[in-house]
Protein backbone atom coordinates (compact mmCIF):
# COMPACT_ATOMS: atom_id res chain seq x y z
CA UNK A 1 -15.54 2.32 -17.99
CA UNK A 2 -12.90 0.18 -19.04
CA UNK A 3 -9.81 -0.35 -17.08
CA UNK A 4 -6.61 -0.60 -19.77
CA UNK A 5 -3.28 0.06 -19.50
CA UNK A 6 -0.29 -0.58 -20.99
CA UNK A 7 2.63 -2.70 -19.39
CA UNK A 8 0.27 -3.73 -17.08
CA UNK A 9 1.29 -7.50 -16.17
CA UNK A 10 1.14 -7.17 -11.86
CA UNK A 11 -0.46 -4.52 -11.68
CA UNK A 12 -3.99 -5.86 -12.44
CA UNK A 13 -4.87 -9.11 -11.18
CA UNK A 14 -4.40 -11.96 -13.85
CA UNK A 15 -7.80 -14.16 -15.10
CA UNK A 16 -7.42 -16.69 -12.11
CA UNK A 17 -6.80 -14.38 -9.26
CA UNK A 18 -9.84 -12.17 -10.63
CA UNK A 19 -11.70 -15.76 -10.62
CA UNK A 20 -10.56 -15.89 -7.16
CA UNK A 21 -11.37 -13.07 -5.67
CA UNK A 22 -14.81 -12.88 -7.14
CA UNK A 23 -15.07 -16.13 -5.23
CA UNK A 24 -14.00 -14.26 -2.33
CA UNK A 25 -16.30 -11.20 -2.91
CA UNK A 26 -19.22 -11.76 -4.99
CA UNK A 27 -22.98 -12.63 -2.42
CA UNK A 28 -24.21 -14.42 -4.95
CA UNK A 29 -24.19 -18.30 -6.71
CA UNK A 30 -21.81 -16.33 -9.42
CA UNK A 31 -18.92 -16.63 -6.24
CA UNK A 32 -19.35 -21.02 -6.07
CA UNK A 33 -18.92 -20.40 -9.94
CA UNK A 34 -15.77 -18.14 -9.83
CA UNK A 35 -14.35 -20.77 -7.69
CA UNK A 36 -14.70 -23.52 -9.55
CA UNK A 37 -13.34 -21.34 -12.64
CA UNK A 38 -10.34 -20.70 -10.24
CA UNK A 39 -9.42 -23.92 -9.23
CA UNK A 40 -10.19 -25.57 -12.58
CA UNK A 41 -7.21 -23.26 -13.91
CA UNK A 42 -4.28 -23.70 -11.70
CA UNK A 43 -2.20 -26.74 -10.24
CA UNK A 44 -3.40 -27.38 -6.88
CA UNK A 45 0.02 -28.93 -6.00
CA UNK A 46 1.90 -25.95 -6.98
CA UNK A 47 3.15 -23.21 -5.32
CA UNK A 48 0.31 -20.45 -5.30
CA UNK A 49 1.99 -17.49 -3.54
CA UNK A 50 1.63 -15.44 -0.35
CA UNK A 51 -0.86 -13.00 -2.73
CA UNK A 52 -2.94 -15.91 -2.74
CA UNK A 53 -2.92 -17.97 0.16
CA UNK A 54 -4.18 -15.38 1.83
CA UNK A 55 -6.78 -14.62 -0.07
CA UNK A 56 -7.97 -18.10 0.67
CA UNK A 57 -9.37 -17.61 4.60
CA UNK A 58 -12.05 -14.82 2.76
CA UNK A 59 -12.91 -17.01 -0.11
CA UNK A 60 -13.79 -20.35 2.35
CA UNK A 61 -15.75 -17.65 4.71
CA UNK A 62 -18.19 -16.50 1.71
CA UNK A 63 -18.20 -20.15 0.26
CA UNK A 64 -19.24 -21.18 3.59
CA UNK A 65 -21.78 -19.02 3.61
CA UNK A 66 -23.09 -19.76 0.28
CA UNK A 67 -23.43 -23.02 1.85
CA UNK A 68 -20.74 -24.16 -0.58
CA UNK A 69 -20.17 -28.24 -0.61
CA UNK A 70 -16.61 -27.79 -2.95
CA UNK A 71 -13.82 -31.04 -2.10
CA UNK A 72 -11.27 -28.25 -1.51
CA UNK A 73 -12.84 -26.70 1.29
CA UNK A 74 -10.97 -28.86 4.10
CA UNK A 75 -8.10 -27.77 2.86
CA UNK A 76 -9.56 -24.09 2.63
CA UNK A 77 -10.73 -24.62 6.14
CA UNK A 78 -7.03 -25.21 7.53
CA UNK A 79 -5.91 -22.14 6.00
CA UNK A 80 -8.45 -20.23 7.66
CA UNK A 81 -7.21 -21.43 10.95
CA UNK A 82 -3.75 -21.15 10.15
CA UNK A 83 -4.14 -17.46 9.86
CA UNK A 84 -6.47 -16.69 12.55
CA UNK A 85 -3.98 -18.49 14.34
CA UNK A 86 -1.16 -16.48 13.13
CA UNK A 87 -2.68 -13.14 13.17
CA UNK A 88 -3.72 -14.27 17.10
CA UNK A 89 0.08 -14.55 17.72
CA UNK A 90 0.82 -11.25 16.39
CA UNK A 91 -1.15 -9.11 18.08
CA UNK A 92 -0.46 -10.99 21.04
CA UNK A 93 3.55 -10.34 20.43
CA UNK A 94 2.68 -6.72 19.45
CA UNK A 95 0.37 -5.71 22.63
CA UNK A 96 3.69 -4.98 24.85
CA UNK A 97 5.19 -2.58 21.85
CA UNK A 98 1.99 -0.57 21.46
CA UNK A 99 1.54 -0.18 25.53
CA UNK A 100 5.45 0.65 25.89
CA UNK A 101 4.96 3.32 22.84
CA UNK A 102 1.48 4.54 24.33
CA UNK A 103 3.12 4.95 27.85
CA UNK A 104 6.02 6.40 26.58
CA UNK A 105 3.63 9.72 25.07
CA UNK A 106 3.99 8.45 21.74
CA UNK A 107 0.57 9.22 19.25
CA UNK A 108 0.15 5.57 17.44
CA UNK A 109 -1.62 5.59 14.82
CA UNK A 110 -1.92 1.51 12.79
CA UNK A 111 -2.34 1.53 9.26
CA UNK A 112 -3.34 -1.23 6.73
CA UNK A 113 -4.09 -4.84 8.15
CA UNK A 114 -4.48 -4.87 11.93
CA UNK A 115 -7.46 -1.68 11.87
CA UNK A 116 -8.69 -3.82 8.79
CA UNK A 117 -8.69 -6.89 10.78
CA UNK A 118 -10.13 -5.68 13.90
CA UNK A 119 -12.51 -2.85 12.63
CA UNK A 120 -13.69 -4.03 9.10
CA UNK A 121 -13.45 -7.69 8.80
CA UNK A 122 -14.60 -8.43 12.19
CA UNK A 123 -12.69 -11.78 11.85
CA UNK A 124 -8.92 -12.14 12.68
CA UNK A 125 -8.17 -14.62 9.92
CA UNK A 126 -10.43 -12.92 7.50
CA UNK A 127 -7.28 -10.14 6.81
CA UNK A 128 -3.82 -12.13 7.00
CA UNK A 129 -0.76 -10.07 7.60
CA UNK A 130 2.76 -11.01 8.06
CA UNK A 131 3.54 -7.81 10.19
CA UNK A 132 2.04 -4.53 11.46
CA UNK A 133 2.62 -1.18 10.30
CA UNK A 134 2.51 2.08 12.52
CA UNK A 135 2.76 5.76 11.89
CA UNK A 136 4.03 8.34 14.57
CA UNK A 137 4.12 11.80 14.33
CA UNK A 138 7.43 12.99 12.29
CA UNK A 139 8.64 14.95 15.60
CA UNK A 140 8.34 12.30 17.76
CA UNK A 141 10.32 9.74 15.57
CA UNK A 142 13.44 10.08 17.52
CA UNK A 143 11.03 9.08 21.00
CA UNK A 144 9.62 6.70 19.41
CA UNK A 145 12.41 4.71 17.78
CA UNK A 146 14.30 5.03 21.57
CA UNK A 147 11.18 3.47 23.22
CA UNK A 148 11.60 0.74 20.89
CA UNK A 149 15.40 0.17 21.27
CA UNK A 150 14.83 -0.52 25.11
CA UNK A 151 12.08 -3.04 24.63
CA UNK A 152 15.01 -5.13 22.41
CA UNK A 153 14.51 -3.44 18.66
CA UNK A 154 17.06 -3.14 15.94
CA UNK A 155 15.88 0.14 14.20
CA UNK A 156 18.72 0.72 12.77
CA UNK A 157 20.96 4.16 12.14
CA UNK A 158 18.99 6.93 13.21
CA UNK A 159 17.55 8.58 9.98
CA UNK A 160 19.15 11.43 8.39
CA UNK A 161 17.57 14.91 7.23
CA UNK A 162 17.59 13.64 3.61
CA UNK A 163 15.79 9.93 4.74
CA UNK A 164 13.15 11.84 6.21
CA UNK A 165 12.68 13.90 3.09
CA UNK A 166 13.01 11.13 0.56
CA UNK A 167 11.43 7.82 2.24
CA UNK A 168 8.57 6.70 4.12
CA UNK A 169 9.20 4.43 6.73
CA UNK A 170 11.79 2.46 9.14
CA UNK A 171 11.61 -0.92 8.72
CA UNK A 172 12.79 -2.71 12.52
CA UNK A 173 13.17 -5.56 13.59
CA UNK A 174 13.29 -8.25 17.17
CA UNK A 175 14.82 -11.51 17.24
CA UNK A 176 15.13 -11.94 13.45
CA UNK A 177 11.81 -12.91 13.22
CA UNK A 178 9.42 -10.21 14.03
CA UNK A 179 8.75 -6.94 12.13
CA UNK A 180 7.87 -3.63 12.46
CA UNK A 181 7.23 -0.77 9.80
CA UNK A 182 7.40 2.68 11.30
CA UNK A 183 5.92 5.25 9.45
CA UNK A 184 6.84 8.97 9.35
CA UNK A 185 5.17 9.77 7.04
CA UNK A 186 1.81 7.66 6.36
CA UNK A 187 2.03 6.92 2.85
CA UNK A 188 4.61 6.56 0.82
CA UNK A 189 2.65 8.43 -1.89
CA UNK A 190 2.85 11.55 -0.10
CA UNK A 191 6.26 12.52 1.62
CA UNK A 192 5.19 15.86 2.75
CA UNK A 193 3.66 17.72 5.45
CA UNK A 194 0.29 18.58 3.39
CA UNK A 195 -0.17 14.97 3.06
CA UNK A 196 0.90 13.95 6.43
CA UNK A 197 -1.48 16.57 8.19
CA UNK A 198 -4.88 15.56 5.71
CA UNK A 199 -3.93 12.21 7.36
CA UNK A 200 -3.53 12.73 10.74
CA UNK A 201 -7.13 15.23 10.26
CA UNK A 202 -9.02 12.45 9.54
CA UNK A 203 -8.71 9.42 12.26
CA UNK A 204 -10.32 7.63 15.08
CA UNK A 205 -9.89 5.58 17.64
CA UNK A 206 -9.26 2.19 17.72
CA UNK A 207 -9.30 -0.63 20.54
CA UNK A 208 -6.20 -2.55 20.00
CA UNK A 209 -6.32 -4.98 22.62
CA UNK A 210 -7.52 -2.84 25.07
CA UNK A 211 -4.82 0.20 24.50
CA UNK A 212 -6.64 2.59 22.81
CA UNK A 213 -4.66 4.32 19.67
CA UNK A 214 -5.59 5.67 16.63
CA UNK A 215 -6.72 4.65 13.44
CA UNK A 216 -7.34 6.07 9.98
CA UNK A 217 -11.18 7.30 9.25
CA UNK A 218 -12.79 5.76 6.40
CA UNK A 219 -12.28 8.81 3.96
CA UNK A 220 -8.15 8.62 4.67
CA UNK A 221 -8.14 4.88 4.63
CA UNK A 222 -9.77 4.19 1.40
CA UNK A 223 -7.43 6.86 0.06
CA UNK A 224 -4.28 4.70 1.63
CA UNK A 225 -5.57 1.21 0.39
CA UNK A 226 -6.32 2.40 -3.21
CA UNK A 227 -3.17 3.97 -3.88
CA UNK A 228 -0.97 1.54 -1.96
CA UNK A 229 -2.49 -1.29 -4.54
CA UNK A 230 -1.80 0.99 -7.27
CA UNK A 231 1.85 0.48 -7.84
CA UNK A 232 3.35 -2.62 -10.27
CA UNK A 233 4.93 -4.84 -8.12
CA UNK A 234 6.75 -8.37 -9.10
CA UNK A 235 3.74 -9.63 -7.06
CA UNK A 236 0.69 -8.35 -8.04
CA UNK A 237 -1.12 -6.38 -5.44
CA UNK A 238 -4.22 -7.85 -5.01
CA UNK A 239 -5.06 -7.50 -1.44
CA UNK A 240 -6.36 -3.79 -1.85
CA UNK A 241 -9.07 -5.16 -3.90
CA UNK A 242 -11.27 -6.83 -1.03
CA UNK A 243 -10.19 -4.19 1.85
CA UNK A 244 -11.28 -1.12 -0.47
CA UNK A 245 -14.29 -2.83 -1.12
CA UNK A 246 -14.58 -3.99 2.83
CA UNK A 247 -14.28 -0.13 3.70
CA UNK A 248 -16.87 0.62 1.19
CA UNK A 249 -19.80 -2.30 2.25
CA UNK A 250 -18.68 -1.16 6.14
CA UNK A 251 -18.84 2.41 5.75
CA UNK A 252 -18.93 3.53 2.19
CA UNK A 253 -21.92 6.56 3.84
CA UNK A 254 -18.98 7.87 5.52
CA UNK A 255 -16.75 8.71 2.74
CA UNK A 256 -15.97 11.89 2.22
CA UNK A 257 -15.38 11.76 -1.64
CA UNK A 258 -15.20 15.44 -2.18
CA UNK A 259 -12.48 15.62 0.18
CA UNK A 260 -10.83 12.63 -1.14
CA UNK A 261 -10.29 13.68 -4.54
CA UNK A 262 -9.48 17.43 -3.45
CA UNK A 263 -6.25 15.28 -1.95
CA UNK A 264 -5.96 13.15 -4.63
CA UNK A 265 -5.53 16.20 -7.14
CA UNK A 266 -3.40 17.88 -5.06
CA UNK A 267 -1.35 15.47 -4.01
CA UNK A 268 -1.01 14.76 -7.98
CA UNK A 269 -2.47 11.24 -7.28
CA UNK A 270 -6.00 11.54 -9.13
CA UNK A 271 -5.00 9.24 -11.82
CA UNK A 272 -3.74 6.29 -9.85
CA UNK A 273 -7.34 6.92 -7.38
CA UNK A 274 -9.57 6.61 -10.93
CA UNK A 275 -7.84 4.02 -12.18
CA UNK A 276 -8.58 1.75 -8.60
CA UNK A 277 -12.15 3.21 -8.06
CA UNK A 278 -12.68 2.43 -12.19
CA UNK A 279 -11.39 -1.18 -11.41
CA UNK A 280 -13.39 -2.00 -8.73
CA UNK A 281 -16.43 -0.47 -10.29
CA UNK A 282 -16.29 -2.43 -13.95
CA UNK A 283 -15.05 -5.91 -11.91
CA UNK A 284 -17.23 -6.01 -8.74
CA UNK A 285 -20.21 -3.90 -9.90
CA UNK A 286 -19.19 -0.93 -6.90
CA UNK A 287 -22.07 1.46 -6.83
CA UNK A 288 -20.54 5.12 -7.09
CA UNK A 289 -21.86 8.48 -6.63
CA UNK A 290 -22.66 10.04 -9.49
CA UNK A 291 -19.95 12.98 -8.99
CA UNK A 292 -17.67 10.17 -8.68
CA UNK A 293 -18.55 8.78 -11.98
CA UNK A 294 -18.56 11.44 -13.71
CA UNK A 295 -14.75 12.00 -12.07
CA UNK A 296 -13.65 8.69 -13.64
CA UNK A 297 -14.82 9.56 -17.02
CA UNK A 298 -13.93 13.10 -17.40
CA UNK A 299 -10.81 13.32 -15.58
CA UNK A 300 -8.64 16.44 -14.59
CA UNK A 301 -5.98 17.32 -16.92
CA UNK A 302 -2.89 15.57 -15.72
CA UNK A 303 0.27 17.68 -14.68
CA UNK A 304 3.42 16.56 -16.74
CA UNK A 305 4.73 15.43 -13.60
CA UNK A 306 2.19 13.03 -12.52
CA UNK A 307 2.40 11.83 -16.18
CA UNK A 308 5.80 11.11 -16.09
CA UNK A 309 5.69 9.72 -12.28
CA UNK A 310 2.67 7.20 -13.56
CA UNK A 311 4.27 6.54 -16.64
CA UNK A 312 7.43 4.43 -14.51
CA UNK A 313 5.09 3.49 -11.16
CA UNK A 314 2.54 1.77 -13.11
CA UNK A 315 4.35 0.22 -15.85
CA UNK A 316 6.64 -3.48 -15.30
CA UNK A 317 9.74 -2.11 -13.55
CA UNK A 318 11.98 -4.68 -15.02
CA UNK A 319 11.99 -3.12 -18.56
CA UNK A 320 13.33 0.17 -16.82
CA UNK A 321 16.20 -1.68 -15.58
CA UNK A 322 17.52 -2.77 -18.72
CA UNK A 323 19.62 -0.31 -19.79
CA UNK A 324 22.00 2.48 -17.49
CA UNK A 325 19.66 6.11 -19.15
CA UNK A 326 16.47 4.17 -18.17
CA UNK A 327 17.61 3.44 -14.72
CA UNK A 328 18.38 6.99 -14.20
CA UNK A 329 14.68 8.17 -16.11
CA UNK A 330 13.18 5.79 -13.02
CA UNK A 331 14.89 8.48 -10.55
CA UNK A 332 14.05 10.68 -12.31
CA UNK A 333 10.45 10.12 -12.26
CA UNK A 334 10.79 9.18 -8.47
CA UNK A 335 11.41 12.79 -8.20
CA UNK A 336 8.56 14.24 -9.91
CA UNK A 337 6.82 13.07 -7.67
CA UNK A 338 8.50 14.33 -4.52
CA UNK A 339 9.08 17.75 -6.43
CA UNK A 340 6.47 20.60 -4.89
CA UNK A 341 7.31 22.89 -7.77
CA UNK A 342 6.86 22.95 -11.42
CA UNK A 343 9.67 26.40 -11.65
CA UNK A 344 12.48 25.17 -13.70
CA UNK A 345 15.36 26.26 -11.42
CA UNK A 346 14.04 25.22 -7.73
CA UNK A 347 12.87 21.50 -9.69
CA UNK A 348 16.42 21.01 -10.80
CA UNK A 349 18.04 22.18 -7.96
CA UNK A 350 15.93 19.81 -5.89
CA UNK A 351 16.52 17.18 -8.30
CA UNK A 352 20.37 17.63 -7.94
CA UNK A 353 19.97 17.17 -4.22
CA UNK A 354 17.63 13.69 -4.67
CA UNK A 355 20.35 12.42 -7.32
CA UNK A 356 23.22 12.88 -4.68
CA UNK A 357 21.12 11.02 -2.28
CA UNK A 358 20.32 8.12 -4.38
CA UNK A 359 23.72 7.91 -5.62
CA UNK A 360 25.07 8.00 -2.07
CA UNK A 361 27.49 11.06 -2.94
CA UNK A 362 29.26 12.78 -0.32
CA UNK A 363 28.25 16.35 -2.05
CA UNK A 364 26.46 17.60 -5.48
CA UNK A 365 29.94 18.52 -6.94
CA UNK A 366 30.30 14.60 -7.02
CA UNK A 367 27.66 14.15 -9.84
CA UNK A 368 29.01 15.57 -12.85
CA UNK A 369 32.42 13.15 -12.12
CA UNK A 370 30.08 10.33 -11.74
CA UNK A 371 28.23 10.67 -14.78
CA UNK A 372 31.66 11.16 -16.77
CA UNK A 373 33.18 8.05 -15.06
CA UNK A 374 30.11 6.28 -16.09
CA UNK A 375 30.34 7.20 -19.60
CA UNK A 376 33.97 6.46 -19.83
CA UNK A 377 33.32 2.98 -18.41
CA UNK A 378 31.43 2.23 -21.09
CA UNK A 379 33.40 3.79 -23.61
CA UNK A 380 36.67 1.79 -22.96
């Protein structure tokens, strides 16, 4: 199965970061090979980007253990430190929020690096991270963000009906410095209660420094990491390459997949879940079910919604910010995807609503004026 799309510059990774991150991945000579490939290709004196760097701490673990004798890894070797240093430091600063939260009868539950970190890596520098992410329960928000206003955290304006409707997350933060994502709802691919509750169904504990909180079962988190990589971004999300496949090699026989793409189709998401399992199958030689195969090569027909929702998400977001009526076709795709009807009259009424919020207008009266002052500016 091959993996093509169009418009898809960061969004797959480019020939040296896949040369990289078969360096990182591969068990096999072919990983000493990938890395020489890698480095051969790119300026060691330039900037390589966060996406890469840390990469690096996996790549000089398996190279290590390939019994690699590569010049470069020294200098691999101080990265490695540098982020089990740094990832050390963070948990360390991050033990007195989660036991303040915990004590405070708030259900934790961590999401992407530090469960990675500490349940399928094994290895705190193996899975760098520059912050942590949380989810709480959407009722106890309000408890939550108060806990973490008396323990010194800017959290900003309390969120408002329509923020809780329309976004994901709260992003907070202590002496300019440190930050916090709190989720409300756990992935920002599903803002709505049938997501949030086939979440919250499927987790398990997790020791985080001895407070015990919860953590996303490997059925859930596979779901999270594969659809959180598949979105363009101006840096191309590579990261959810080696923790899908981590999940996989750690617990792949605990995967639910039945129940995983029962979620993915109806969360309208089965596309962007294909497309990630299809990568990592053709690039990394991922051994799949056979019902999961045959998923990726006879796919569900695709509602006109997801189409139209995939058609901006996965596609270079730049070239839909080149001209005013494509901006607004971006919004409106955003909305498709929030949208839990396919009725004419309740989709554009809700669509009315989500265009007054992203406009910032006091009231839905205030669009029509705003699309004719619009037009006239660009009239005159």
């Amino acid at each position: 199965m091959s993996v093509q799309l169009r418009h898809s510059v960061h969004l797959w990774p480019s020939a040296e970061q896949l040369h990289l991150l078969q360096a990182a991945l591969l068990a096999d000579d072919k990983a000493i090979r990938a890395f020489c490939d890698w480095r051969a290709g790119i300026d060691l004196d330039a900037e390589l980007g966060y996406p890469v760097l840390r990469l690096l701490p996996l790549v000089y673990h398996n190279l290590l253990r390939l019994g690699a004798k590569d010049p470069l890894m020294g200098r691999l070797k101080g990265v490695y430190r540098r982020f089990w240093c740094e990832n050390q430091q963070l948990f360390f600063d991050v033990l007195p929020l989660v036991q303040h939260l915990q004590q405070g009868g708030v259900d934790l539950l961590l999401l992407k690096g530090a469960p990675l970190a500490l349940t399928y890596y094994g290895n705190y520098a193996l899975r760098p991270m520059s912050d942590i992410d949380l989810a709480v329960r959407i009722g106890q928000l309000p408890k939550a963000l108060a806990l973490l206003r008396e323990i010194g955290w800017d959290t900003g304006p309390d969120p408002s009906a329509d923020d809780l409707r329309y976004q994901h997350a709260i992003g907070c933060v202590r002496n300019l410095n440190q930050r916090l994502d709190v989720h409300f709802h756990i992935s920002r691919d599903g803002l709505n209660a049938a997501a949030d509750t086939w979440f919250w169904e499927d987790v398990e504990t997790l020791d985080f420094q001895g407070v015990m909180v919860w953590q996303l079962a490997p059925t859930a988190l596979l779901a999270h990491t594969i659809l959180h990589g598949m979105r363009w971004n101006e840096e191309t999300p590579i990261r959810w390459i080696p923790d899908a496949l981590m999940i996989l090699k750690q617990r792949g026989g605990d995967v639910d997949w039945q129940r995983l793409f029962a979620f993915a189709d109806a969360q309208r998401l089965s596309q962007r879940l294909a497309l990630g399992l299809g990568y990592l199958s053709e690039h990394f030689a991922l051994e799949l079910p056979e019902a999961v195969v045959g998923r990726l090569h006879n796919p569900l027909r695709r509602s006109w919604r997801e189409r139209i929702e995939n058609g901006v998400i996965l596609s270079e977001r730049g070239r839909w910010y080149e001209h005013p009526l494509t901006k607004q076709w971006v919004i409106f795709a955003e909305y498709c995807g929030l949208a839990d009807t396919d009725s004419l009259l309740p989709f554009l009424n809700g669509y009315s609503h989500y265009l007054r919020y992203r406009w910032r207008l006091r009231g839905r009266l205030e669009i029509l004026p705003t699309v004719l002052a619009g037009l006239w500016r660009r009239l005159v």
